[in-house]
Protein backbone atom coordinates (compact mmCIF):
# COMPACT_ATOMS: atom_id res chain seq x y z
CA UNK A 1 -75.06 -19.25 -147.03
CA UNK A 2 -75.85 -18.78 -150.95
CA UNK A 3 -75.53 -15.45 -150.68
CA UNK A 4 -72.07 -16.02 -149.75
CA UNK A 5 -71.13 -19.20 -151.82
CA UNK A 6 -72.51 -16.47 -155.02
CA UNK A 7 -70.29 -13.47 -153.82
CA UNK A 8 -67.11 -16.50 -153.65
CA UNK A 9 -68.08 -17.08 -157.02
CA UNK A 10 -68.00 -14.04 -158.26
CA UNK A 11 -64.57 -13.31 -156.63
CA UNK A 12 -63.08 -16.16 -157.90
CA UNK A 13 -64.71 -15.25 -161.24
CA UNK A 14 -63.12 -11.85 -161.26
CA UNK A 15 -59.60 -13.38 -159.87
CA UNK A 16 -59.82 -15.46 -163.23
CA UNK A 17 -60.75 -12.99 -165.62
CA UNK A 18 -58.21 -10.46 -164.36
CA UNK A 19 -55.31 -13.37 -164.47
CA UNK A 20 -56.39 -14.13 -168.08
CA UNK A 21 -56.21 -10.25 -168.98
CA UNK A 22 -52.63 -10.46 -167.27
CA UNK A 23 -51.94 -13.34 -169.52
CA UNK A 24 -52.92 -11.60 -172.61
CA UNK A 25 -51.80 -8.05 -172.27
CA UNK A 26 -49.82 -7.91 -175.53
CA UNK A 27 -53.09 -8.38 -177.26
CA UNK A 28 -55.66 -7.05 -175.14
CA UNK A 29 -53.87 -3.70 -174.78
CA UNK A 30 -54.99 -3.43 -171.43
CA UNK A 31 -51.93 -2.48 -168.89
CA UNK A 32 -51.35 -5.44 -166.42
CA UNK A 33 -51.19 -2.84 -163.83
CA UNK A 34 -54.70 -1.42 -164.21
CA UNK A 35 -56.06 -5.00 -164.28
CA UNK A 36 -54.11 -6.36 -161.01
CA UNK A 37 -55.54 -2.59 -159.04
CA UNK A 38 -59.35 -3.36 -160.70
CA UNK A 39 -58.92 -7.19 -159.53
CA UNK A 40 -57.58 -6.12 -155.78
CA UNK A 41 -60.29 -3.69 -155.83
CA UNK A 42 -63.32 -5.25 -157.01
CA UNK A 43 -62.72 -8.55 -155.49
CA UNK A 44 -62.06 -6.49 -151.74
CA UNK A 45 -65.52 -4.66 -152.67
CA UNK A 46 -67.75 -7.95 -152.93
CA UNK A 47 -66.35 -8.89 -149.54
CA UNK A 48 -67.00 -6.25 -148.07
CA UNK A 49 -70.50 -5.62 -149.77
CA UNK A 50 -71.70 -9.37 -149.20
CA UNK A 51 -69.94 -11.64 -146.89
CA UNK A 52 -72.60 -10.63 -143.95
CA UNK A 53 -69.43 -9.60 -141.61
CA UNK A 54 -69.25 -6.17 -139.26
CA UNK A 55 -67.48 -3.42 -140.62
CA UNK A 56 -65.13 -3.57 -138.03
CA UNK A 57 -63.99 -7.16 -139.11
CA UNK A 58 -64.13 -6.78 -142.75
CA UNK A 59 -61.44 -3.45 -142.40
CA UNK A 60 -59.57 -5.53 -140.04
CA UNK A 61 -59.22 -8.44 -142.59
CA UNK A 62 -58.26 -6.01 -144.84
CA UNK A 63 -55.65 -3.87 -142.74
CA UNK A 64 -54.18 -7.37 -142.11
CA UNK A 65 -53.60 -8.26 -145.44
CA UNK A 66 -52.24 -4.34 -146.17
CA UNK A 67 -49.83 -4.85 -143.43
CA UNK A 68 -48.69 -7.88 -144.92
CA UNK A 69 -48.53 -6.52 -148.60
CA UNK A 70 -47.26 -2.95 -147.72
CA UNK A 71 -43.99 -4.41 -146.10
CA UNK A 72 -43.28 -6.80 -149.14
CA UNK A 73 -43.92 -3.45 -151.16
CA UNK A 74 -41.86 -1.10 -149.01
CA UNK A 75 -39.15 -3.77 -149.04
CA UNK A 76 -39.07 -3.70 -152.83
CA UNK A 77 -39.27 0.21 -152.75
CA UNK A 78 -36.27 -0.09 -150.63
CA UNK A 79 -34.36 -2.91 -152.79
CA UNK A 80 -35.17 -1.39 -156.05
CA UNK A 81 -33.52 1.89 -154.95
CA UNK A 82 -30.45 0.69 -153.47
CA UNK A 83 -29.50 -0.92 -156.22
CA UNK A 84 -31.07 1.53 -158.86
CA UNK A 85 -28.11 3.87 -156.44
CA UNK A 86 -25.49 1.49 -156.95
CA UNK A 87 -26.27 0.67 -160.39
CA UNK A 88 -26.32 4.62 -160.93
CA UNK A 89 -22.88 5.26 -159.70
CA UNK A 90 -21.56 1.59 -161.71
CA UNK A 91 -20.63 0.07 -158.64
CA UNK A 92 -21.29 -3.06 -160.23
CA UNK A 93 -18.74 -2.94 -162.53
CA UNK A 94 -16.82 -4.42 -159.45
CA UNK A 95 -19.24 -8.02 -160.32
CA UNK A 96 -19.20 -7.57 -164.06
CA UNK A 97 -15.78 -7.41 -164.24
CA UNK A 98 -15.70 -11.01 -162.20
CA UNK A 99 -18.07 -12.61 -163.81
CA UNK A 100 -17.39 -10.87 -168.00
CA UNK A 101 -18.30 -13.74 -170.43
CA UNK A 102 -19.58 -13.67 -173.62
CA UNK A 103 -19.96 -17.03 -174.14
CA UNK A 104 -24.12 -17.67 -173.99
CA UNK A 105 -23.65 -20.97 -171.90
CA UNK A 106 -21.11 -19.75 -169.51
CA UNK A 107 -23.24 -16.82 -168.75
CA UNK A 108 -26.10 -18.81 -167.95
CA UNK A 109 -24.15 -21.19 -165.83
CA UNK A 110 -22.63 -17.83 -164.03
CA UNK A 111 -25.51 -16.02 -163.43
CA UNK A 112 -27.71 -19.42 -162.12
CA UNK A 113 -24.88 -20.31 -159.67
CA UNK A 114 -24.40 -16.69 -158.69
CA UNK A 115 -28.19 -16.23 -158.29
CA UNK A 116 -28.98 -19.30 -156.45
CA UNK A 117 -25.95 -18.54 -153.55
CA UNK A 118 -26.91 -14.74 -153.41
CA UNK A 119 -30.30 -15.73 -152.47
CA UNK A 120 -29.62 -18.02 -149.77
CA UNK A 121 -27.63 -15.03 -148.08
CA UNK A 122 -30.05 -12.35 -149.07
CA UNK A 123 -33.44 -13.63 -150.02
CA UNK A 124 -34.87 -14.31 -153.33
CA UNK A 125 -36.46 -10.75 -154.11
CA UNK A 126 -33.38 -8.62 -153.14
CA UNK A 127 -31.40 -11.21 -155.41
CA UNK A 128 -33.54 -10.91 -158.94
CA UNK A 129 -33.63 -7.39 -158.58
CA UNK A 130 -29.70 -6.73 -158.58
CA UNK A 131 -29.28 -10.00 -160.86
CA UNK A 132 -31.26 -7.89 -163.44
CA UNK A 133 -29.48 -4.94 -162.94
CA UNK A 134 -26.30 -6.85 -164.02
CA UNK A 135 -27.50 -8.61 -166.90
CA UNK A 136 -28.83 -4.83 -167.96
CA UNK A 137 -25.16 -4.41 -168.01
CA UNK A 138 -24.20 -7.54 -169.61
CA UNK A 139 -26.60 -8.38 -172.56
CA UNK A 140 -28.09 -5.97 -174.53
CA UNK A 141 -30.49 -8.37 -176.88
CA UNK A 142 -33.84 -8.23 -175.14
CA UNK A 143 -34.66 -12.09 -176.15
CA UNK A 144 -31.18 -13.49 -174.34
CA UNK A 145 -32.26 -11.01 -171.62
CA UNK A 146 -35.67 -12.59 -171.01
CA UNK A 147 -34.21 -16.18 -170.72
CA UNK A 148 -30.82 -15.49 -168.25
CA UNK A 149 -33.49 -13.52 -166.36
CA UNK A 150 -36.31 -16.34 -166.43
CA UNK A 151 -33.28 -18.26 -165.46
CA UNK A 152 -32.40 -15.94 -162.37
CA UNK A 153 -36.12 -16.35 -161.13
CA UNK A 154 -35.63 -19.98 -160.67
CA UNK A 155 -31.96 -19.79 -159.28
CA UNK A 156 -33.26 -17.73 -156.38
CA UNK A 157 -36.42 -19.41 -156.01
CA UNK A 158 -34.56 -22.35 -155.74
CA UNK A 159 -31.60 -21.03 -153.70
CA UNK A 160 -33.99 -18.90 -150.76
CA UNK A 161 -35.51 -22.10 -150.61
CA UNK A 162 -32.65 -24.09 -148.33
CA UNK A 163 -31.98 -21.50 -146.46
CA UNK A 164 -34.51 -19.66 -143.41
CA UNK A 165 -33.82 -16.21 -144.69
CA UNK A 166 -33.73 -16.80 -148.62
CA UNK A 167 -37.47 -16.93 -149.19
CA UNK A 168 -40.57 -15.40 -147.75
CA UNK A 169 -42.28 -19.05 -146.84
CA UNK A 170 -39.21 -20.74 -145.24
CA UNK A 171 -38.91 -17.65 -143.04
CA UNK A 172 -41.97 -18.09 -142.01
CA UNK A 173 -41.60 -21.61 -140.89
CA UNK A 174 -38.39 -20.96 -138.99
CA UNK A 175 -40.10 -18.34 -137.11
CA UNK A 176 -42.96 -20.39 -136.30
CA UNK A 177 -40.63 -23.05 -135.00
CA UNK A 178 -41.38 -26.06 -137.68
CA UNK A 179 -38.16 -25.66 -139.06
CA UNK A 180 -34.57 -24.92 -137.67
CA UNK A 181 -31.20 -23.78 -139.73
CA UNK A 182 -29.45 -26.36 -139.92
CA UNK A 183 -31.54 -29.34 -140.42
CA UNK A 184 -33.46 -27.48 -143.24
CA UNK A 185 -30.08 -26.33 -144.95
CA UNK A 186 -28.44 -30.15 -144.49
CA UNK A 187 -32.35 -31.28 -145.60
CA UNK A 188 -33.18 -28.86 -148.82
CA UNK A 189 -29.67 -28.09 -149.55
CA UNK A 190 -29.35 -31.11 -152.78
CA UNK A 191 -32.50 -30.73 -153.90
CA UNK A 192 -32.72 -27.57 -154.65
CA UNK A 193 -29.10 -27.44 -156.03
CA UNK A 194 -30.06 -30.56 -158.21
CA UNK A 195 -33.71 -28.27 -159.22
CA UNK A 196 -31.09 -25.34 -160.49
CA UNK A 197 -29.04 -27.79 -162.56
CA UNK A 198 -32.09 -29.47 -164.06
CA UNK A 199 -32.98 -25.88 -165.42
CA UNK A 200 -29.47 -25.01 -166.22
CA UNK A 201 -29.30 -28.49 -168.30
CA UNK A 202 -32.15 -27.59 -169.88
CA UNK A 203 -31.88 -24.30 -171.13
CA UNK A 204 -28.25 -24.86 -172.24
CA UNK A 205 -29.34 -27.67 -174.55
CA UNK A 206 -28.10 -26.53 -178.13
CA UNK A 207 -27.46 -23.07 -176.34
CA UNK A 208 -24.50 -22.02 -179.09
CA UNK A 209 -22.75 -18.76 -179.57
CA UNK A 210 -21.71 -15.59 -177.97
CA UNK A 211 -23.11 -12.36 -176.97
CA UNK A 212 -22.47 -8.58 -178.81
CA UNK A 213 -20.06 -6.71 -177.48
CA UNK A 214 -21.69 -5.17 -174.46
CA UNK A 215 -20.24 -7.09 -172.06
CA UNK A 216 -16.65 -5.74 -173.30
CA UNK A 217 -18.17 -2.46 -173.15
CA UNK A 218 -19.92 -2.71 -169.96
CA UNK A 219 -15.73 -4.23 -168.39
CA UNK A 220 -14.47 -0.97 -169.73
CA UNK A 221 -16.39 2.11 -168.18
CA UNK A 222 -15.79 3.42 -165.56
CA UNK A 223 -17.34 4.00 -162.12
CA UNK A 224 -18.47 6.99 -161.52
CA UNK A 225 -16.83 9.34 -158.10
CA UNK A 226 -17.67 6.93 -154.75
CA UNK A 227 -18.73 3.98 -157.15
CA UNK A 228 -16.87 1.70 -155.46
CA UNK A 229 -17.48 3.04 -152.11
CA UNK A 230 -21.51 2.99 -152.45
CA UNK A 231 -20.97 -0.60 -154.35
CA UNK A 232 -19.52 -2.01 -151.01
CA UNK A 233 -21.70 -0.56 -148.50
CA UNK A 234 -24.97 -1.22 -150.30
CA UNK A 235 -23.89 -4.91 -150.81
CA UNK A 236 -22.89 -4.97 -146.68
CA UNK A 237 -26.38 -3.68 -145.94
CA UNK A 238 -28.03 -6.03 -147.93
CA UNK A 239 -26.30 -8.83 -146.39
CA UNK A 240 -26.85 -7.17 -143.01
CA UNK A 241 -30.64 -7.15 -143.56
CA UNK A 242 -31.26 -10.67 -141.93
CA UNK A 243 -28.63 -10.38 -139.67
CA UNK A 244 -30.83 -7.11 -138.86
CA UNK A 245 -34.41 -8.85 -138.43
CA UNK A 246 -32.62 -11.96 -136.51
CA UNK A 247 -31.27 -9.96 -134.05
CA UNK A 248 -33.59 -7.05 -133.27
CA UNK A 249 -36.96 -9.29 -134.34
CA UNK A 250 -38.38 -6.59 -136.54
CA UNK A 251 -39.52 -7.20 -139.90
CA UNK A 252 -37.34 -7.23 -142.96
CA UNK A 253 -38.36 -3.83 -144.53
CA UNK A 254 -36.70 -2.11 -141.38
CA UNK A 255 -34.13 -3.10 -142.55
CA UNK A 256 -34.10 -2.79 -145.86
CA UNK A 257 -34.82 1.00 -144.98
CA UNK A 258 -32.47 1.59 -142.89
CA UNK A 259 -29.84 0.24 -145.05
CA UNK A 260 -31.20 2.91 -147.94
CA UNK A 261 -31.74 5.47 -145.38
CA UNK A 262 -27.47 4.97 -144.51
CA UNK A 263 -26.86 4.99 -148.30
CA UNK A 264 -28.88 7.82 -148.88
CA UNK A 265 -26.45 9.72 -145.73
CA UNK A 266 -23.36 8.68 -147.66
CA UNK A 267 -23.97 9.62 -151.11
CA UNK A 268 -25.37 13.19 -149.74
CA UNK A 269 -21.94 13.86 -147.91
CA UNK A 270 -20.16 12.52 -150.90
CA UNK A 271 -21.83 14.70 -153.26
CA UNK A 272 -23.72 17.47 -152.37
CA UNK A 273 -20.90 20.13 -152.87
CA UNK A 274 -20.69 19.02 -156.52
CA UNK A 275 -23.52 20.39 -158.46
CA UNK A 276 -23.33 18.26 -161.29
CA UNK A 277 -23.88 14.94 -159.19
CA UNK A 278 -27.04 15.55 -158.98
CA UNK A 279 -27.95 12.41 -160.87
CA UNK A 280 -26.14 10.51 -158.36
CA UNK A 281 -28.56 11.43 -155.27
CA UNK A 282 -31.34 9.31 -153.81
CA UNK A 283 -33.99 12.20 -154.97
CA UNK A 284 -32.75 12.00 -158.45
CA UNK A 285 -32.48 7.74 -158.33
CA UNK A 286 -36.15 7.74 -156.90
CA UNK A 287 -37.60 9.21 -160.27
CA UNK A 288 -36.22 6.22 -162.10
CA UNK A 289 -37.92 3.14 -160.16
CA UNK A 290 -40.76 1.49 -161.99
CA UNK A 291 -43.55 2.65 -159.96
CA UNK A 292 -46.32 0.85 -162.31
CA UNK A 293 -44.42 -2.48 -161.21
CA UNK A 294 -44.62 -1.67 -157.89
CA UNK A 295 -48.46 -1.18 -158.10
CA UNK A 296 -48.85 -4.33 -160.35
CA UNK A 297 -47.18 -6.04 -157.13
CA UNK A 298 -49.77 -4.29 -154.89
CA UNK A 299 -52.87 -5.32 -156.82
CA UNK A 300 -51.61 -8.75 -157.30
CA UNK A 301 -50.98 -9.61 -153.90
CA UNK A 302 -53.95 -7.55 -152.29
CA UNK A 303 -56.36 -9.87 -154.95
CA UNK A 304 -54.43 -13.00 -153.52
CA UNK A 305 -55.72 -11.76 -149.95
CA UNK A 306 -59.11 -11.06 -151.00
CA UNK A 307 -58.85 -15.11 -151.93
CA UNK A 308 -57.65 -15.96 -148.13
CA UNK A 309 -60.14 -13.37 -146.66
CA UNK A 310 -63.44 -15.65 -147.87
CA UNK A 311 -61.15 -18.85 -146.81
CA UNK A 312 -60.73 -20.37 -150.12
CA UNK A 313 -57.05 -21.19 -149.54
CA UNK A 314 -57.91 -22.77 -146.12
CA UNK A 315 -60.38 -24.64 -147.77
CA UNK A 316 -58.14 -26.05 -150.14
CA UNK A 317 -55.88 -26.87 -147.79
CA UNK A 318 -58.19 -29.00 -146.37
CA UNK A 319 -59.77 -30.71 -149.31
CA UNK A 320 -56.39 -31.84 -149.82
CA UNK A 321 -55.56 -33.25 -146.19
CA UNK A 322 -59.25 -35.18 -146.87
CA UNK A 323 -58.99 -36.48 -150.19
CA UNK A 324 -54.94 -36.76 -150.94
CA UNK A 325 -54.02 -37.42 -147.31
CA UNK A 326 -50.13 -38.41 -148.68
CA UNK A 327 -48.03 -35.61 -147.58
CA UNK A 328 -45.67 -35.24 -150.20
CA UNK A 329 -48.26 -35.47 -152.95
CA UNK A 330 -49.93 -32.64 -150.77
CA UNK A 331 -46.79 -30.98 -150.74
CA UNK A 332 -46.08 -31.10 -154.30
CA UNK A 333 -49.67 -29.82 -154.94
CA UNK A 334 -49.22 -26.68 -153.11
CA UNK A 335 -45.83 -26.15 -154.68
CA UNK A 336 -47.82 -26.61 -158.06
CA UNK A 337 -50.87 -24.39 -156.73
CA UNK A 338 -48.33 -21.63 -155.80
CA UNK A 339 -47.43 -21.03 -159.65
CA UNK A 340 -50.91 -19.60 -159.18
CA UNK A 341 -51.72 -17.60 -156.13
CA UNK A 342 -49.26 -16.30 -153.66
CA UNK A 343 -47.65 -18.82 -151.48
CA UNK A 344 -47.73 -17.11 -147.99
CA UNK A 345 -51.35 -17.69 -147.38
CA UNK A 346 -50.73 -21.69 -148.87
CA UNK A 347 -48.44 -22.28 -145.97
CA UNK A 348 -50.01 -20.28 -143.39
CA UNK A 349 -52.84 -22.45 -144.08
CA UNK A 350 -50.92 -25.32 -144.29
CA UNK A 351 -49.16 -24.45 -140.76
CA UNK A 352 -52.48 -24.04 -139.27
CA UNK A 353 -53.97 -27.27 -140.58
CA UNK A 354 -51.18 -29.47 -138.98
CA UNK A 355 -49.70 -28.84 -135.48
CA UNK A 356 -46.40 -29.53 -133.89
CA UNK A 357 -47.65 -32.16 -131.95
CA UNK A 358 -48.35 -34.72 -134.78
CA UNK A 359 -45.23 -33.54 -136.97
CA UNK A 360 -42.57 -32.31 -134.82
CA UNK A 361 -39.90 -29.40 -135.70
CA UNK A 362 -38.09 -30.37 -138.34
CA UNK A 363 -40.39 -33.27 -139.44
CA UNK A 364 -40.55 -34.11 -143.39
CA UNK A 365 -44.23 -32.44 -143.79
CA UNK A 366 -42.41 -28.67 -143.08
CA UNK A 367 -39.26 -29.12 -144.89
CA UNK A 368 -41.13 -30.49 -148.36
CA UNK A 369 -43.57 -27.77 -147.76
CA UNK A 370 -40.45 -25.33 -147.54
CA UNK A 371 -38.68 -26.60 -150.60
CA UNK A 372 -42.39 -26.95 -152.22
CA UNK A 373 -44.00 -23.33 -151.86
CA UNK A 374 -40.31 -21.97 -152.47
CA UNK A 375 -39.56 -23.33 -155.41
CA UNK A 376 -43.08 -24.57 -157.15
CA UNK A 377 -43.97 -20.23 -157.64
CA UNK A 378 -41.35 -20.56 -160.37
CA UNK A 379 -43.38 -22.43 -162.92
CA UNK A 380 -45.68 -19.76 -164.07
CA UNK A 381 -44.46 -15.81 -164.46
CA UNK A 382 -46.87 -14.57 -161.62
CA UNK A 383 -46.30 -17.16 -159.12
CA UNK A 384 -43.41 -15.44 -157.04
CA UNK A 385 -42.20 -12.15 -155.85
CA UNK A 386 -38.82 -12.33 -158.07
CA UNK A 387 -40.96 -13.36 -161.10
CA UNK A 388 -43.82 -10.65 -160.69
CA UNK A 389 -40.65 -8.37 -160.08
CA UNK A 390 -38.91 -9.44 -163.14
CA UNK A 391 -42.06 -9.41 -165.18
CA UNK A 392 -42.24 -5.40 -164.12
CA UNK A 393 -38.58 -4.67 -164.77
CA UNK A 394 -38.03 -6.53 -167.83
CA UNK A 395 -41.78 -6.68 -168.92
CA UNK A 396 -41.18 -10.30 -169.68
CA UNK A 397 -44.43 -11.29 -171.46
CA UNK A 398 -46.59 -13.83 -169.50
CA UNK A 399 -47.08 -15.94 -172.02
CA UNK A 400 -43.50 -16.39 -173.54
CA UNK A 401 -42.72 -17.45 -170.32
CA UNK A 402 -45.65 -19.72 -170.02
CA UNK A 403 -43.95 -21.54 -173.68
CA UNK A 404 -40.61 -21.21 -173.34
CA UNK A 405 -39.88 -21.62 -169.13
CA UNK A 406 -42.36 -23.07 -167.12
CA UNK A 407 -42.06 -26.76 -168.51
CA UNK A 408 -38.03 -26.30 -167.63
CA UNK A 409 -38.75 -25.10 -163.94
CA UNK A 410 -41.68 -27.47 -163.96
CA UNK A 411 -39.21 -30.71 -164.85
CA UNK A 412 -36.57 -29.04 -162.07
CA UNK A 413 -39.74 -28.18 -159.28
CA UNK A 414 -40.31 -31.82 -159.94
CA UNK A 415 -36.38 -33.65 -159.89
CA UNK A 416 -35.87 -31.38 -156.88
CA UNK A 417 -38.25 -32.95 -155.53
CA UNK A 418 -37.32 -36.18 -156.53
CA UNK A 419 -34.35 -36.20 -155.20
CA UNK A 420 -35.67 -35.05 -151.73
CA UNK A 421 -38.05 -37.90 -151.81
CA UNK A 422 -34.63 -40.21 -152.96
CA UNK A 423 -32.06 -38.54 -150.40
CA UNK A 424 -34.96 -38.96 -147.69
CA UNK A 425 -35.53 -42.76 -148.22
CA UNK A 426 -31.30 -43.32 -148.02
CA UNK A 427 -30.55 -41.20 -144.98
């Protein structure tokens, strides 16, 4: 027993140490990518090395945890070269031209509503990476950049949040059979709408001005051969994704691969007689994704598992069923603890702590803890899939996030929750 409560410390220890070297790469000079593979790494080691388990069970822990992370990861792989493809060939000239502003507060207000409804129909990892691809389009200032992006992070937090397919966590409790589509959407719906507009509100305040030129330049190009045919089918395969897992049952990455596997057909037929489209081939497009993000993701979320493998997060969980017993304080907690550590293992714990027996489908208890673990990862950088994918395509700096977001989605975590509390005390 204090052979194992030492090797928790020390993995907890190392979790902290590792997030603080995250926090201060800029001045460190230590790649956050190294740190999150060391973290995953040695924290997996002292489980393995101390926790008194067979080897059998320790490497079954672990290939749990690996199947969970490797289909987020191949999922991303997928994403980030669909619409690295589409983004190749300008297809999205076809949204730029739509939505072509240069006015800094309209753009925001564009990009949060078009964020927050794209997630809800995709999911909020899909949505940040092809919001970023446009505003790569759009802006060319690195500064406005970071903040329409930060702002994208909570849009789509906040938007896969109402909906069962739009974030990770809410899938999971639709699956599961705490939640169903409707009542969540009618439930979460104004509450997370009224969370985006608390951000939007915020980070308009004195926002003044326009942008360069880019955007006019970015309206005039033009696509390149097939642009708009690859911009249309890549955006029906995204959308076809959960339409994909809902009706054959298999996991998300499927069909995220299958819809880059039918992409990668098209563009071949389309160009391999032409020699000098080269650059517009999956081959050539897979050279250009941001493999150190995709590793940073992998270290992150393996570390996060090493944390549920020693049942930290379970015993959190229940620390706060003993001593805070009030469900939506509970529920706001975990929202708040997921700006932290990866939500998935928050609400599996959470889903195994309470049964369906003493809070029914569709009871209060799952629908704040949907809204919660959705919506509450947007406070700090690290805390969600879209923001550890931003932070790896933009390299958004932890801690100018830390100063200049997280008390604007902390203020909207909390009115959209507010207003759930509010709307659920009316109706």
């Amino acid at each position: 027993m204090f052979e194992s409560s030492i090797s928790d410390l020390l993995i907890v220890l190392i979790f902290a140490i590792g997030y603080f070297a995250i926090i201060f790469e800029a001045n460190i000079k230590v790649n956050k990518t190294a740190t999150a593979l060391l973290m995953a790494i040695l924290t997996w080691a002292i489980v393995f090395l101390t926790r008194g388990h067979a080897l059998n069970t320790d490497v079954h822990a672990l290939g749990d945890h690996l199947n969970e992370v490797s289909q987020i990861i191949f999922f991303l792989l997928g994403a980030m070269t669909l619409v690295e493809l589409i983004d190749c060939h300008r297809g999205f000239k076809v949204i730029t031209d739509l939505i072509y502003t240069n006015s800094k507060k309209k753009m925001l207000w564009v990009m949060g509503f078009t964020a927050f409804f794209l997630s809800a129909i995709l999911d909020n990892l899909t949505t940040t990476i092809v919001m970023v691809s446009l505003l790569r389009k759009l802006v060319s200032n690195q500064e406005d950049r970071w903040v329409l992006g930060s702002m994208v992070v909570v849009a789509a937090n906040a938007g896969g949040a109402w909906t069962p397919i739009g974030d990770v966590t809410t899938t999971m409790l639709w699956i599961n059979g705490n939640i169903t589509t409707l009542k969540v959407m009618q439930a979460l719906f104004l509450p997370s709408l009224c969370s985006l507009i608390i951000c939007l509100l915020l980070l308009g305040f004195g926002l003044k001005g326009h942008y360069p030129r880019m955007a006019q330049k970015a309206k005039e190009e033009e696509t390149e051969p097939g642009g708009r045919v690859v911009f249309f089918c890549g955006l029906s395969a995204l959308v076809l994704v959960p339409i994909f897992k809902a009706v054959t049952g298999l996991p998300p990455f499927m069909g995220m691969l299958m819809a880059l596997g039918v992409l990668w057909l098209i563009t071949d037929i389309m160009h391999h007689p032409y020699a000098q489209r080269e650059h517009l081939r999956v081959p050539y497009i897979l050279t250009k994704i941001d493999t150190s993000g995709v590793l940073f993701f992998l270290g992150i979320l393996l570390t996060i598992g090493s944390l549920d493998a020693i049942g930290l997060l379970k015993e959190l969980a229940v620390w706060l069923d003993h001593y805070v017993q009030n469900l939506a304080v509970i529920s706001t907690v975990i929202g708040l603890i997921s700006a932290i550590v990866d939500n998935v293992p928050l609400v599996a714990a959470g889903m195994g702590m309470y049964d369906l027996q003493a809070h029914p489908t569709d009871s209060a208890l799952w629908q704040m803890l949907a809204y919660c673990a959705g919506t509450g990862g947007s406070i700090l950088l690290i805390g969600s899939a879209a923001g550890v994918a931003i932070m790896g395509m933009e390299k958004i700096n932890f801690l100018w996030y830390f100063k200049r977001i997280s008390l604007v989605a902390l203020a909207s975590y909390l009115g959209g929750m507010a207003i759930y509390l509010l709307q659920t005390a009316i109706f």
